[in-house]
C-alpha atoms as a PDB file:
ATOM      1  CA  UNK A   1      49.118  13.974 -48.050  1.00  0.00           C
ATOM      2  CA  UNK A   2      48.619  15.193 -44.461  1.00  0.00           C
ATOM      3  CA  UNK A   3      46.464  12.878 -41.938  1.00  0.00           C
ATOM      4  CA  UNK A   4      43.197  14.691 -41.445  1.00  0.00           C
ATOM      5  CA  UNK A   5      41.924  14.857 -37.976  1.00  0.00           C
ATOM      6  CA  UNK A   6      38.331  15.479 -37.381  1.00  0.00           C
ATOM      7  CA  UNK A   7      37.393  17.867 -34.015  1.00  0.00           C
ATOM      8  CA  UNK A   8      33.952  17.533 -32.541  1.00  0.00           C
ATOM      9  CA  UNK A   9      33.800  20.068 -29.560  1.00  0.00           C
ATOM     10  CA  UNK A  10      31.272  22.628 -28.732  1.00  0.00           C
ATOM     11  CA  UNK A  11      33.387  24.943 -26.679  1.00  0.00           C
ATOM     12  CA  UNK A  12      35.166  27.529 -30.004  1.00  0.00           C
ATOM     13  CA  UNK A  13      37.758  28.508 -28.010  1.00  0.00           C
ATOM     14  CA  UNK A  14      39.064  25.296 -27.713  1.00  0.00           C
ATOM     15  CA  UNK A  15      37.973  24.294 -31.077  1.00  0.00           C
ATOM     16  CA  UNK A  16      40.220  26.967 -32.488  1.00  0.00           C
ATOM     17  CA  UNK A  17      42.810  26.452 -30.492  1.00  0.00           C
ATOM     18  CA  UNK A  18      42.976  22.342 -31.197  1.00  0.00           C
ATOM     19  CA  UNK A  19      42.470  23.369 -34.656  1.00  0.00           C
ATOM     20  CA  UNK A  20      45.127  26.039 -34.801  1.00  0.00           C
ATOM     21  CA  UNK A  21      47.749  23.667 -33.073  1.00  0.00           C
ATOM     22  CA  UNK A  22      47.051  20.394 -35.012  1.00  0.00           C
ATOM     23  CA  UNK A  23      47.573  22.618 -38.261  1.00  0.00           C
ATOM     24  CA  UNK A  24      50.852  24.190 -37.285  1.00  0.00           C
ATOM     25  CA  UNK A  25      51.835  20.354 -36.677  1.00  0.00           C
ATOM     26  CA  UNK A  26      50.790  18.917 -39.921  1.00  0.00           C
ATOM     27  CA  UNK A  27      47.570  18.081 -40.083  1.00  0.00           C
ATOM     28  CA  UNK A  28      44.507  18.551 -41.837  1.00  0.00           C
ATOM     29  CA  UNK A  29      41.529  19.611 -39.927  1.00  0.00           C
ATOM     30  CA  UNK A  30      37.771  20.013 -39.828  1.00  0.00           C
ATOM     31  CA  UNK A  31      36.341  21.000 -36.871  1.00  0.00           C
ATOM     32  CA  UNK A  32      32.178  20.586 -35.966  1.00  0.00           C
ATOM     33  CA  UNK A  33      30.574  21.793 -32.597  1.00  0.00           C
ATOM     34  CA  UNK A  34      27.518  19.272 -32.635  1.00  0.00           C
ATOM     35  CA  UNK A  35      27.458  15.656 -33.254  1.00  0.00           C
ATOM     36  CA  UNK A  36      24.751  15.495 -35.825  1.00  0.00           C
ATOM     37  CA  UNK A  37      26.262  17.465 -38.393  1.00  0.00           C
ATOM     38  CA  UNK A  38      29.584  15.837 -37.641  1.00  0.00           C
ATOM     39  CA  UNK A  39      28.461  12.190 -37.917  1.00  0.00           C
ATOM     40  CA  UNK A  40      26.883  13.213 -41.478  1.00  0.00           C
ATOM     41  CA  UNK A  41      30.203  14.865 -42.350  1.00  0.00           C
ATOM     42  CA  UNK A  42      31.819  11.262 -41.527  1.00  0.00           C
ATOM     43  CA  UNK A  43      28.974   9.568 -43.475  1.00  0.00           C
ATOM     44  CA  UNK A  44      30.733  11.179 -47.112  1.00  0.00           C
ATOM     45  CA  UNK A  45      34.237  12.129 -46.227  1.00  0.00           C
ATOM     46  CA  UNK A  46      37.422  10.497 -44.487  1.00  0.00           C
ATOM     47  CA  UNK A  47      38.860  11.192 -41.368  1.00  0.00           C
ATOM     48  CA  UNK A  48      42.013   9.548 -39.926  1.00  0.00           C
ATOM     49  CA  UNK A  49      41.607  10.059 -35.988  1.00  0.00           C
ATOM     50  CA  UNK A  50      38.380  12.205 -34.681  1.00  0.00           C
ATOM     51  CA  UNK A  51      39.096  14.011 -31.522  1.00  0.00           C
ATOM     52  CA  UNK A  52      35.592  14.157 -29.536  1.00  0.00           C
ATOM     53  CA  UNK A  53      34.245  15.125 -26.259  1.00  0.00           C
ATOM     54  CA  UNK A  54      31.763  13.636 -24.254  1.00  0.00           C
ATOM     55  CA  UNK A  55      29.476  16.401 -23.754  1.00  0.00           C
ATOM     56  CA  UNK A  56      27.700  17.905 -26.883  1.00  0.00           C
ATOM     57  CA  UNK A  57      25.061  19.996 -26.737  1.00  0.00           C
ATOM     58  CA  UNK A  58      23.070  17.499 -29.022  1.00  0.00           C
ATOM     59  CA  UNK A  59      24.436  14.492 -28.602  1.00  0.00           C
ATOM     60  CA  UNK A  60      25.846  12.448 -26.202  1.00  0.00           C
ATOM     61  CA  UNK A  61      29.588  12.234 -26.867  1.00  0.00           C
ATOM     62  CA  UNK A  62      29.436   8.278 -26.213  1.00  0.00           C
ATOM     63  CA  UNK A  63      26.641   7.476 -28.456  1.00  0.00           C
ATOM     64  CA  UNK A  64      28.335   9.281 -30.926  1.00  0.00           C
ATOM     65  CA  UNK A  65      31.773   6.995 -30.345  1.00  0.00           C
ATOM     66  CA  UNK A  66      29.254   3.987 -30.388  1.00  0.00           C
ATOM     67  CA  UNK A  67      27.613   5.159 -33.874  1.00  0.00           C
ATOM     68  CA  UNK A  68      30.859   5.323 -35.289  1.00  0.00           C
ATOM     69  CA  UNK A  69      32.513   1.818 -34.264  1.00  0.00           C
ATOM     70  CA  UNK A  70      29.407  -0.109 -35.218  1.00  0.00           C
ATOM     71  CA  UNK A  71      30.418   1.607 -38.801  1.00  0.00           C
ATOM     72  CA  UNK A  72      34.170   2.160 -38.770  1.00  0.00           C
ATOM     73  CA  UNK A  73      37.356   1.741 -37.277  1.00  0.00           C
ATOM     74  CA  UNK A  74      38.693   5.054 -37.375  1.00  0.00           C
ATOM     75  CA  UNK A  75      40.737   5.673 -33.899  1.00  0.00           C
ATOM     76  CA  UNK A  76      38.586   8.174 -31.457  1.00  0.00           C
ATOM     77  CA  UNK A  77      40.159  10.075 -28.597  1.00  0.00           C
ATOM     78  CA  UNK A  78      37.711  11.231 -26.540  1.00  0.00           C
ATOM     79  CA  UNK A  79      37.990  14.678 -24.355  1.00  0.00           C
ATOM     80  CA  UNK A  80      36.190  14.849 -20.970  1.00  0.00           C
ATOM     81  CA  UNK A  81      35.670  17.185 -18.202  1.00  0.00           C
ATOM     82  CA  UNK A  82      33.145  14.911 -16.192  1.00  0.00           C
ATOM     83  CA  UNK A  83      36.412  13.130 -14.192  1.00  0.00           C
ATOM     84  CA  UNK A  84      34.093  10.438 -13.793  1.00  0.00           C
ATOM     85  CA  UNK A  85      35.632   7.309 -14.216  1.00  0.00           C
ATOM     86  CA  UNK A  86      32.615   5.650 -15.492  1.00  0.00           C
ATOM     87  CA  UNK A  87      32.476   7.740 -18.830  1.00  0.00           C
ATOM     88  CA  UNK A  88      36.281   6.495 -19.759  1.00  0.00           C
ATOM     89  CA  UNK A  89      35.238   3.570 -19.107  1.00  0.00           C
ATOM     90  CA  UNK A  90      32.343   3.145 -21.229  1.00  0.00           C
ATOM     91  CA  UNK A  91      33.960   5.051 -23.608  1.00  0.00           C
ATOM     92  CA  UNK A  92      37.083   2.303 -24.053  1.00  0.00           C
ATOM     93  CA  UNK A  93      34.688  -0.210 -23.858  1.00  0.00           C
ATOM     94  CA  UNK A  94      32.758   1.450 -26.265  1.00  0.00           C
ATOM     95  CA  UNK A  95      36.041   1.148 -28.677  1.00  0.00           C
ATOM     96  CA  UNK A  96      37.359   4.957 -28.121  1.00  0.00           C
ATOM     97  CA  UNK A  97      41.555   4.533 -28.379  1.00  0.00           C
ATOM     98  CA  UNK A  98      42.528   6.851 -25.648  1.00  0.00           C
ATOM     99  CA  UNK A  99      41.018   9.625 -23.356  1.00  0.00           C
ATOM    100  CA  UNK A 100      41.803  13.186 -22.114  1.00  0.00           C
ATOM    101  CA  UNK A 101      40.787  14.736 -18.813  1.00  0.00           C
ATOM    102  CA  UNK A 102      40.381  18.828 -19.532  1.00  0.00           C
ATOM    103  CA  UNK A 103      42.258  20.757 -18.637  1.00  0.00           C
ATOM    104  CA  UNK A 104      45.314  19.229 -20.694  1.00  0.00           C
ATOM    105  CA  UNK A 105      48.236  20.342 -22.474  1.00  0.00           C
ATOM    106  CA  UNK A 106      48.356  20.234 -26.092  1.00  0.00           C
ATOM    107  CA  UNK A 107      51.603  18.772 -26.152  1.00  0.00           C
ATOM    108  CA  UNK A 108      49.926  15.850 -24.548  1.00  0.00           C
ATOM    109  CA  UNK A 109      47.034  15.909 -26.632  1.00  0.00           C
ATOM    110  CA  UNK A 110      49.299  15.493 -30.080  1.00  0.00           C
ATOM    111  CA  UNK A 111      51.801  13.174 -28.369  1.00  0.00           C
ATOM    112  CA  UNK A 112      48.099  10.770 -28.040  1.00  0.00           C
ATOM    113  CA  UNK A 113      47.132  11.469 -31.023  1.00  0.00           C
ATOM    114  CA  UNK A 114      50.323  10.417 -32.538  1.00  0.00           C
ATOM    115  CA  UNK A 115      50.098   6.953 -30.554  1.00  0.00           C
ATOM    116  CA  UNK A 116      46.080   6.803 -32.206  1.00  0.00           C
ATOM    117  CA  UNK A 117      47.358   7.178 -35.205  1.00  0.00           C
ATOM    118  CA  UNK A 118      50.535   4.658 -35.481  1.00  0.00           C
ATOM    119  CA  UNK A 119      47.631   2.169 -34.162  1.00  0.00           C
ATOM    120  CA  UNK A 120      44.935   2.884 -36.908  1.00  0.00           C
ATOM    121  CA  UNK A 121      47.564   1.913 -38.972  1.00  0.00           C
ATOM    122  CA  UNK A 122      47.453  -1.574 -37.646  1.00  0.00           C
ATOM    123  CA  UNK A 123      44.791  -3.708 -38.029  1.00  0.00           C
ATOM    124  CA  UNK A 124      41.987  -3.552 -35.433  1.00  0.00           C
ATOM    125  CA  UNK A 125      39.419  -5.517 -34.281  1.00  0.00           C
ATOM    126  CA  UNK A 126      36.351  -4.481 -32.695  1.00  0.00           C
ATOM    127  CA  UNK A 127      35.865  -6.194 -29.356  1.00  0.00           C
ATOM    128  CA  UNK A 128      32.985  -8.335 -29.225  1.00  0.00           C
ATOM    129  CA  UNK A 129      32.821  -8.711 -25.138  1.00  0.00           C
ATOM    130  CA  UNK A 130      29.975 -10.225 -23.920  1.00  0.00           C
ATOM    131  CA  UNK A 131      29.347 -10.661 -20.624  1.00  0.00           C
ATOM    132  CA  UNK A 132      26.898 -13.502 -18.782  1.00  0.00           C
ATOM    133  CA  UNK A 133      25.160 -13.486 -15.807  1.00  0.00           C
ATOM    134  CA  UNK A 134      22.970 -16.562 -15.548  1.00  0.00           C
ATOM    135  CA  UNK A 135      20.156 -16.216 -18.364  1.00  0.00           C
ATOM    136  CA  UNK A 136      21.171 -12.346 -18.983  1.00  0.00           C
ATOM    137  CA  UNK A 137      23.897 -11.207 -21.435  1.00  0.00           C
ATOM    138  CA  UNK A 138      25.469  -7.719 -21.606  1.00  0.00           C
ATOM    139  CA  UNK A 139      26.987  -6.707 -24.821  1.00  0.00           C
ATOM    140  CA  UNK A 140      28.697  -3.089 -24.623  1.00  0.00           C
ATOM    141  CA  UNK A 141      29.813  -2.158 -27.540  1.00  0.00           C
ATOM    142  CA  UNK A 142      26.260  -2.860 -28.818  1.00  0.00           C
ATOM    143  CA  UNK A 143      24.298  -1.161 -26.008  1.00  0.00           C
ATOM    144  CA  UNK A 144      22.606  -4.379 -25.725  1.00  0.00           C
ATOM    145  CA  UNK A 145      20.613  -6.392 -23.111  1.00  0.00           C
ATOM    146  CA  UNK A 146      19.120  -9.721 -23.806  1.00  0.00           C
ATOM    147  CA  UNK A 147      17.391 -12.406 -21.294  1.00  0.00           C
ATOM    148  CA  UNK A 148      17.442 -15.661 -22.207  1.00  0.00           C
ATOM    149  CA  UNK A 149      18.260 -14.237 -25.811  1.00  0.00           C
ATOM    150  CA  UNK A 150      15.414 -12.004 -25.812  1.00  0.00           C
ATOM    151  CA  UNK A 151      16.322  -8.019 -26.520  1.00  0.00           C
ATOM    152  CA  UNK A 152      15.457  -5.718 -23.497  1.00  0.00           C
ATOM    153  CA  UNK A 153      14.496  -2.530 -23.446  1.00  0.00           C
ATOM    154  CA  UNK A 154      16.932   0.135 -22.269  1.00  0.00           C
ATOM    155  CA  UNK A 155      17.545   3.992 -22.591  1.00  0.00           C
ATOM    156  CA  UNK A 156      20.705   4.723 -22.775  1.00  0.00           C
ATOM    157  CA  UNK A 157      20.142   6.218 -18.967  1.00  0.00           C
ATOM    158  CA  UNK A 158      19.381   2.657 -18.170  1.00  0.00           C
ATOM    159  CA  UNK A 159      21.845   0.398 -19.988  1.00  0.00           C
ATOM    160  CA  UNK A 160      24.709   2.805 -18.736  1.00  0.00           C
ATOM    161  CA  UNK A 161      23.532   1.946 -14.917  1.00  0.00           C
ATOM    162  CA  UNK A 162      23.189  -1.724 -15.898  1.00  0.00           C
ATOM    163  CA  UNK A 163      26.436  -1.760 -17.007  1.00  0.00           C
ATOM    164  CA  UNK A 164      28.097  -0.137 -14.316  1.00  0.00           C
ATOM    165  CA  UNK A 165      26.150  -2.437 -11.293  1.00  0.00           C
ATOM    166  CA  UNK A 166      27.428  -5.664 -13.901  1.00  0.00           C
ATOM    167  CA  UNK A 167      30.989  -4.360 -13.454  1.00  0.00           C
ATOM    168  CA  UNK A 168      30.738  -4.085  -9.972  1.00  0.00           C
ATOM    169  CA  UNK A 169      28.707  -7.535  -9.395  1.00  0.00           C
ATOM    170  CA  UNK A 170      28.832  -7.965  -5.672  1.00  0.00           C
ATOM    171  CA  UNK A 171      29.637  -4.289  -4.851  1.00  0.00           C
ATOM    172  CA  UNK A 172      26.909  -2.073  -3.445  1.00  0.00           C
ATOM    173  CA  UNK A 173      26.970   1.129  -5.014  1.00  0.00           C
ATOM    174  CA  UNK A 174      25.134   4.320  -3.412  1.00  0.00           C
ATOM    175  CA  UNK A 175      22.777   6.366  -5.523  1.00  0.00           C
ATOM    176  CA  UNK A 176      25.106   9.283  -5.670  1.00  0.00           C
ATOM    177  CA  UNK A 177      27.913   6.926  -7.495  1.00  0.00           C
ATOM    178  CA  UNK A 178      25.218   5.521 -10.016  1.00  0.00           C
ATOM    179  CA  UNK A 179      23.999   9.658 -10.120  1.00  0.00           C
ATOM    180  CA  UNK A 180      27.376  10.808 -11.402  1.00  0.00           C
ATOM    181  CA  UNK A 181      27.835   7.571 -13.303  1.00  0.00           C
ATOM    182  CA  UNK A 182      24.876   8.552 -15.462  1.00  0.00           C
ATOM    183  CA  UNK A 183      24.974  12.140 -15.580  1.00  0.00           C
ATOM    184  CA  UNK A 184      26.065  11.926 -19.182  1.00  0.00           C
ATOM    185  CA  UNK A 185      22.711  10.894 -20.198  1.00  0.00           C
ATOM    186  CA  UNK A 186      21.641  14.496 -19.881  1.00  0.00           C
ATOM    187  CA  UNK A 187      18.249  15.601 -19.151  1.00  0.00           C
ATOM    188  CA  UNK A 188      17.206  12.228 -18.589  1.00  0.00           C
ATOM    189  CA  UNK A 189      18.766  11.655 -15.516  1.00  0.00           C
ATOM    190  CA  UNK A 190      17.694  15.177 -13.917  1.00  0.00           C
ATOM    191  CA  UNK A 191      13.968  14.394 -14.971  1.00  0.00           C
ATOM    192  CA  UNK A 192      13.638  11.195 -12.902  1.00  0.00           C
ATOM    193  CA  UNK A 193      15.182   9.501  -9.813  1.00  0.00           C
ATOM    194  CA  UNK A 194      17.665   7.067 -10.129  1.00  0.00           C
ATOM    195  CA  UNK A 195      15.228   4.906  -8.149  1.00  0.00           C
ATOM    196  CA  UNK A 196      12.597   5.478 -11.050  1.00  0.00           C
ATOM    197  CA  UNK A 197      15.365   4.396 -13.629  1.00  0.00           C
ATOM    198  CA  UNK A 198      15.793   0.992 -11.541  1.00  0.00           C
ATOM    199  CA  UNK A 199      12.430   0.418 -11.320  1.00  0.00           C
ATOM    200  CA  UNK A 200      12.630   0.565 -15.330  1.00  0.00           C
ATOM    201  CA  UNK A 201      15.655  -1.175 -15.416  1.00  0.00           C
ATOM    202  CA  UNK A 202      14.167  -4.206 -13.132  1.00  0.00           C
ATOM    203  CA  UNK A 203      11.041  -4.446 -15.167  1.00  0.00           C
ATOM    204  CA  UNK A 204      12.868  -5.383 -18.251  1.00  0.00           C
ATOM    205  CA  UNK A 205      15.279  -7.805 -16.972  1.00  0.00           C
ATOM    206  CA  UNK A 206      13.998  -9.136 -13.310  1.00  0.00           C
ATOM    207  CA  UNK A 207      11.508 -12.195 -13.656  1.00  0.00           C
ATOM    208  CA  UNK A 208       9.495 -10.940 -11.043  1.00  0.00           C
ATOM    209  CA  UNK A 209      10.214  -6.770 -10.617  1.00  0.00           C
ATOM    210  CA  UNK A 210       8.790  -6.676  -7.301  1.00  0.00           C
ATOM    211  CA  UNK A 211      11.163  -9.525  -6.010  1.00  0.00           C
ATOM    212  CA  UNK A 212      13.914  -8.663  -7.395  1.00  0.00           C
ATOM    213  CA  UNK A 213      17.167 -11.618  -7.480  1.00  0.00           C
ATOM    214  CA  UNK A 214      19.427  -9.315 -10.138  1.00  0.00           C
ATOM    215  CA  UNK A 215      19.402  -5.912  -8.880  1.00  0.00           C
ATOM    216  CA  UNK A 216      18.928  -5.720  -5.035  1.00  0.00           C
ATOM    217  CA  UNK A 217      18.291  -3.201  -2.836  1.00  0.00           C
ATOM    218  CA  UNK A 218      20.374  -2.658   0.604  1.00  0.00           C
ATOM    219  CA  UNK A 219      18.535  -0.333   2.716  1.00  0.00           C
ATOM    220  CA  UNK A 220      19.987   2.725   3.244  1.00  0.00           C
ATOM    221  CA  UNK A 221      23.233   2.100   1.176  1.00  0.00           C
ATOM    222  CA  UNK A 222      21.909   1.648  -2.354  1.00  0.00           C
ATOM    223  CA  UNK A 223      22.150  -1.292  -5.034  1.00  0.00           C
ATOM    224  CA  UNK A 224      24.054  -4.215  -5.559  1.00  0.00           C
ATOM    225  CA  UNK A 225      24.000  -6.445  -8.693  1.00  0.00           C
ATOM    226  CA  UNK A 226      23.591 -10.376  -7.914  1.00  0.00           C
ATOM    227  CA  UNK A 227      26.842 -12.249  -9.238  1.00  0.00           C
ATOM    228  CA  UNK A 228      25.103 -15.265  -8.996  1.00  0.00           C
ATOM    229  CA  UNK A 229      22.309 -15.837 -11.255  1.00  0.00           C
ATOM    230  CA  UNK A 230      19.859 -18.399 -13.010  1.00  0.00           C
END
């Protein structure tokens, strides 16, 4: 029986194509253009590898690779156009196997695939990475913030920028680099500053908001995350 591949992408031309070519090669394929309808597909049938890009008209494309590993283990490559670094990754951390920048050759796309697909066949383990600042703890595959083991309250907007200022701990990063770290949140970014997200994100982990010792501001340069904390 033929390894079925499942194909979440919104653009048909490449949907068809992908589809077409992973065929002609061997494989079984269903193909969805919204996340939704593709995670209930998953939720009563069995794919092998899904093939999914990051931006979905309904869905964020790494929400979507979150859903599935807190369920499964089934290897995810993901497609992006953003060329953000960020996105891939979040997305690896998120457990995706491998990513694509667009444009790409389909010959490259298969030969991944392949390598997904030998390595579903081995046993995997979900990483459980948690990383400690002080009294806060990060956990990314969860999209999970907890101070002194208390659950915060993050968007998705949010988490993603407390993630990426805990990776860089010690690094100041302007507002443009957190702007296009976060644009795959969507709307949410566009509707609010990234100085209104802060303020959001300081309120649910900072002791005091309005003296901040996690997330500080440099004047004219942008943020820096504290590597040493209580």
């Amino acid at each position: 029986m033929s390894e079925h591949i499942l194909i979440i992408e919104d653009d048909p031309r490449l949907c068809d194509m992908l589809s077409e070519y992973l065929a002609k090669s061997g494989y079984t394929v269903t193909t969805h253009m919204r996340g939704k309808p593709a995670l209930a597909w998953l939720a009563d049938n069995r794919a092998d590898a899904v093939i999914l890009d990051l931006m979905l008209p309904d869905m964020d494309g790494l929400e979507i690779c979150r859903q599935l590993r807190a369920s499964s283990t089934v290897p995810v490559l993901m497609l992006t156009a953003r060329g953000d670094a960020i996105d891939r990754i979040i997305g690896l951390e998120l457990g995706a196997d491998d990513y694509l920048p667009k444009p790409f050759e389909p010959r490259e796309l298969l030969a991944r695939l392949r390598a997904v697909l030998r390595r579903g066949g081995e046993p995997q383990r979900v990483s459980k990475e948690v990383l400690r600042y002080g009294r806060l703890e990060i956990e990314p595959i969860a999209y999970a913030a907890r101070l002194d083991g208390k659950q915060c309250e993050l968007t998705a907007c949010q988490f993603d920028l407390l993630l990426l200022l805990a990776r860089n701990a010690g690094r100041v990063m302007s507002r443009e680099a957190l702007m296009d770290a976060t644009s795959g949140s969507q709307s949410e970014v566009f509707d609010r500053s990234i100085d209104v997200h802060m303020s959001r994100l300081r309120a649910a982990i900072e002791d005091d908001p309005k003296h901040p010792r996690r997330i500080i501001t440099v004047r004219g340069a942008g943020y820096v995350f504290a590597k040493d904390q209580d």
